[in-house]
N, C-alpha and C. Protein backbone atom coordinates (compact mmCIF):
# COMPACT_ATOMS: atom_id res chain seq x y z
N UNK A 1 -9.96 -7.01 -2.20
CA UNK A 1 -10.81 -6.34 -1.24
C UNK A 1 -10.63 -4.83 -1.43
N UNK A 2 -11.66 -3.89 -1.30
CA UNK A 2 -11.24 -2.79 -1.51
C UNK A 2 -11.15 -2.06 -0.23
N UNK A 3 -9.98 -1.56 -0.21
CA UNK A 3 -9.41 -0.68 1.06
C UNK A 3 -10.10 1.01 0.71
N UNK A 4 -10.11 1.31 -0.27
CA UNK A 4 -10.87 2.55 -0.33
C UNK A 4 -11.53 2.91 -0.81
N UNK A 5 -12.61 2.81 -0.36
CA UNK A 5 -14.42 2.76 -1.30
C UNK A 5 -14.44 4.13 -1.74
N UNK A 6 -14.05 5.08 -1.52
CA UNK A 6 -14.54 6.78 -2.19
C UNK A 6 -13.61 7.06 -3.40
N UNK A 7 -12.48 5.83 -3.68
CA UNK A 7 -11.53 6.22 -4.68
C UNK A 7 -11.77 4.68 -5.68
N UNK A 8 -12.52 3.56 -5.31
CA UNK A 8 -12.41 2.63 -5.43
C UNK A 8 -10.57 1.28 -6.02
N UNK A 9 -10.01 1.88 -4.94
CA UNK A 9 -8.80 1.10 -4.62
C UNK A 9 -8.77 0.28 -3.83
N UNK A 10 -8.25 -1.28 -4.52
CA UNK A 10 -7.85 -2.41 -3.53
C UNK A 10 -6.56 -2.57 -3.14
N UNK A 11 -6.77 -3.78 -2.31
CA UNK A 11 -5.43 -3.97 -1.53
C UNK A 11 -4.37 -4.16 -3.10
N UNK A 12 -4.94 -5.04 -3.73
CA UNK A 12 -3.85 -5.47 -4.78
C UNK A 12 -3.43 -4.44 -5.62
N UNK A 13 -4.00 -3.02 -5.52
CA UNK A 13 -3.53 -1.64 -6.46
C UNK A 13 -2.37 -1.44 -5.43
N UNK A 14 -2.39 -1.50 -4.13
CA UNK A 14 -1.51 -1.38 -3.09
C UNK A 14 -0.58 -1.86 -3.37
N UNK A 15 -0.42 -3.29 -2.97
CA UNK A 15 0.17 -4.35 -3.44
C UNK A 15 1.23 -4.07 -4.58
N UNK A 16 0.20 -3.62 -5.91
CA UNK A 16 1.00 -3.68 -7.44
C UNK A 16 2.01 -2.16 -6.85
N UNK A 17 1.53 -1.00 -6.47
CA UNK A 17 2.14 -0.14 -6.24
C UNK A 17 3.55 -0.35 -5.24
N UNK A 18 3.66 -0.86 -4.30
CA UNK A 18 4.72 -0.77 -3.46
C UNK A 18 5.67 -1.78 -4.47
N UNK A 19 4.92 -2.90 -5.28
CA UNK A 19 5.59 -4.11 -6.05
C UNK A 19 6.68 -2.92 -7.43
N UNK A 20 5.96 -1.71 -7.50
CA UNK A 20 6.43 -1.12 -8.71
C UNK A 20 7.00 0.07 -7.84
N UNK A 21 7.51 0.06 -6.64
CA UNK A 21 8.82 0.89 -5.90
C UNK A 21 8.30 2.06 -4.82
N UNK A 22 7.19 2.03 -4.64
CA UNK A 22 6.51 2.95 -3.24
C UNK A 22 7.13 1.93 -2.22
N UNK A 23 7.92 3.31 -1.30
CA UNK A 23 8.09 2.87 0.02
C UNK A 23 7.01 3.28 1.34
N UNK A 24 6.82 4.47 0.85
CA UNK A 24 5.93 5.30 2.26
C UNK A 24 4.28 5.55 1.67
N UNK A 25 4.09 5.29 2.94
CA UNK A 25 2.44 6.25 2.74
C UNK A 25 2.19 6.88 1.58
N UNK A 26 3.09 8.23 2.25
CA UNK A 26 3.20 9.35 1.23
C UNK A 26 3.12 8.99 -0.19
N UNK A 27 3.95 7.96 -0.74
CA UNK A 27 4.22 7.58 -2.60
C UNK A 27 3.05 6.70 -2.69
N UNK A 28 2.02 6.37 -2.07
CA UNK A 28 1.34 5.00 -1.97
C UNK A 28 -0.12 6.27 -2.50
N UNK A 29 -0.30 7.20 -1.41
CA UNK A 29 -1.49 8.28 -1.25
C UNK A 29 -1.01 9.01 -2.98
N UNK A 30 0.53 9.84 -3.04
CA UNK A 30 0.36 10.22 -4.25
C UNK A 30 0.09 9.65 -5.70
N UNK A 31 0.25 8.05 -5.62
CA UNK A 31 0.10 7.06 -6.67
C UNK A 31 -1.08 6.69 -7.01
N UNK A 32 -1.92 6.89 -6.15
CA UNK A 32 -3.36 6.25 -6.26
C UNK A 32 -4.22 7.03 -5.80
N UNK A 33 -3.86 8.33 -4.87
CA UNK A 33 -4.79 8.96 -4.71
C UNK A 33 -5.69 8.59 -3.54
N UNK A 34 -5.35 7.26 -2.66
CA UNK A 34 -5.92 7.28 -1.88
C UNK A 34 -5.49 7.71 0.12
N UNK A 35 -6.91 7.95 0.21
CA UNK A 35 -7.18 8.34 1.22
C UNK A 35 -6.86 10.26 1.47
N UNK A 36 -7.56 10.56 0.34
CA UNK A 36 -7.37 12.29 0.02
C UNK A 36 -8.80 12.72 0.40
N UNK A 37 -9.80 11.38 0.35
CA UNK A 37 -11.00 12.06 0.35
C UNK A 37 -11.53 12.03 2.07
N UNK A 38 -12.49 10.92 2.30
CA UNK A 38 -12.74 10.96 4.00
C UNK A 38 -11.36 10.55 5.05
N UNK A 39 -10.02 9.66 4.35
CA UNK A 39 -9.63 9.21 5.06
C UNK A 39 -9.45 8.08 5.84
N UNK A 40 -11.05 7.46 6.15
CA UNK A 40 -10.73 6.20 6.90
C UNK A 40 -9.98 5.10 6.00
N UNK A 41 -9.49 5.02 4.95
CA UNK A 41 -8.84 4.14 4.55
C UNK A 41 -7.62 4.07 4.81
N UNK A 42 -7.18 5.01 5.87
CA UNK A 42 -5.28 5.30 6.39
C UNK A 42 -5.43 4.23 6.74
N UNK A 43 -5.22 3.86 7.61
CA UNK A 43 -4.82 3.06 8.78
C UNK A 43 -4.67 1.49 7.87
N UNK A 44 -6.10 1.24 7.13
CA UNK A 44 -5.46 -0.18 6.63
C UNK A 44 -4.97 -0.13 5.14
N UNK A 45 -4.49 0.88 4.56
CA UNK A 45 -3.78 1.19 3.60
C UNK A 45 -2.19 1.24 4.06
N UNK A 46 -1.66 1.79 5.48
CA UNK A 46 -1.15 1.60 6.04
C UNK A 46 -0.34 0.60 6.49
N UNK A 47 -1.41 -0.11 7.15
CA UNK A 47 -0.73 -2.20 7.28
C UNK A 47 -0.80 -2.84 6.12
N UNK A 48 -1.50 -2.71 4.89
CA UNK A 48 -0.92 -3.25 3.79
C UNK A 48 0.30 -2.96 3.60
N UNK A 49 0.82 -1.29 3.30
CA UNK A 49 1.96 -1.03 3.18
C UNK A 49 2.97 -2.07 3.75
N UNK A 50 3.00 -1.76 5.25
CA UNK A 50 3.90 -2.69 5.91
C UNK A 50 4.13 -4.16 5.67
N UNK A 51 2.67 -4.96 5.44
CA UNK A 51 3.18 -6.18 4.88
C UNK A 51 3.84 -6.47 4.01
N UNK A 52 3.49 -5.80 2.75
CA UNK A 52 4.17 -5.74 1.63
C UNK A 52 5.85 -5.56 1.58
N UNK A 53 5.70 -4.27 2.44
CA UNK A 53 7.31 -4.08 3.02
C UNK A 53 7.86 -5.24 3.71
N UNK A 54 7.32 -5.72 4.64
CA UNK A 54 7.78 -6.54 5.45
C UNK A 54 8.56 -8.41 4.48
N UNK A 55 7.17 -8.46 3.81
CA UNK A 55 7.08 -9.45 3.14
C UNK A 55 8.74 -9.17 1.64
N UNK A 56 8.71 -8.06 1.21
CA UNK A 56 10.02 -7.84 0.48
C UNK A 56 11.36 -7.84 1.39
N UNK A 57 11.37 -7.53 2.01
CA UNK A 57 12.29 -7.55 3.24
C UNK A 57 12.83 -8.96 3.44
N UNK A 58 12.03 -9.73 3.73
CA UNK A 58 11.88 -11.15 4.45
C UNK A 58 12.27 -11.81 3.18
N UNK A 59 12.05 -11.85 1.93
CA UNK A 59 12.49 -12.91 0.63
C UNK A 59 14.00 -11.93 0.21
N UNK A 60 14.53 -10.68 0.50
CA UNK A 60 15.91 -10.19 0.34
C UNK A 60 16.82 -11.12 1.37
N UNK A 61 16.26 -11.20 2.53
CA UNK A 61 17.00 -11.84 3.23
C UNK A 61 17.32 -13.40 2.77
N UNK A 62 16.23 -13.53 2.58
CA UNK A 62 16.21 -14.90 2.85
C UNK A 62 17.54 -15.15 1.75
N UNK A 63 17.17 -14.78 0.42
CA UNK A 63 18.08 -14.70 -0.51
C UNK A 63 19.71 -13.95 -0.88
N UNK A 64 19.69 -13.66 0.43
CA UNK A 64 21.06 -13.40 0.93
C UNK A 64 22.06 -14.01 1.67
């Protein structure tokens, strides 16, 4: 799905990015460039982030 139509980035560039060591916003926006242009793609560029986080989080544990 694409989360940012003015840069054309999907969730799964997201995805591959946090998978290849982005923790924050910040490394997610400088990696891909998104949400530099209008913006509305924060917010669900955002909760991807977190799932992703969340979801690495949750299989460390588990495997601990």
């Amino acid at each position: 799905m694409y989360v940012c139509l003015c840069r054309g980035i999907t969730d799964q560039d997201i995805k591959d990015a946090v998978q290849n060591g982005a923790e924050t916003f910040r490394e997610i926006r400088d990696q891909l460039d998104i949400a530099t242009c209008c913006g509305r793609c924060a917010p669900e560029a955002k909760s991807i982030l977190r799932e992703e986080l969340s979801e690495i989080a949750a299989r460390i544990s588990v495997a601990a």
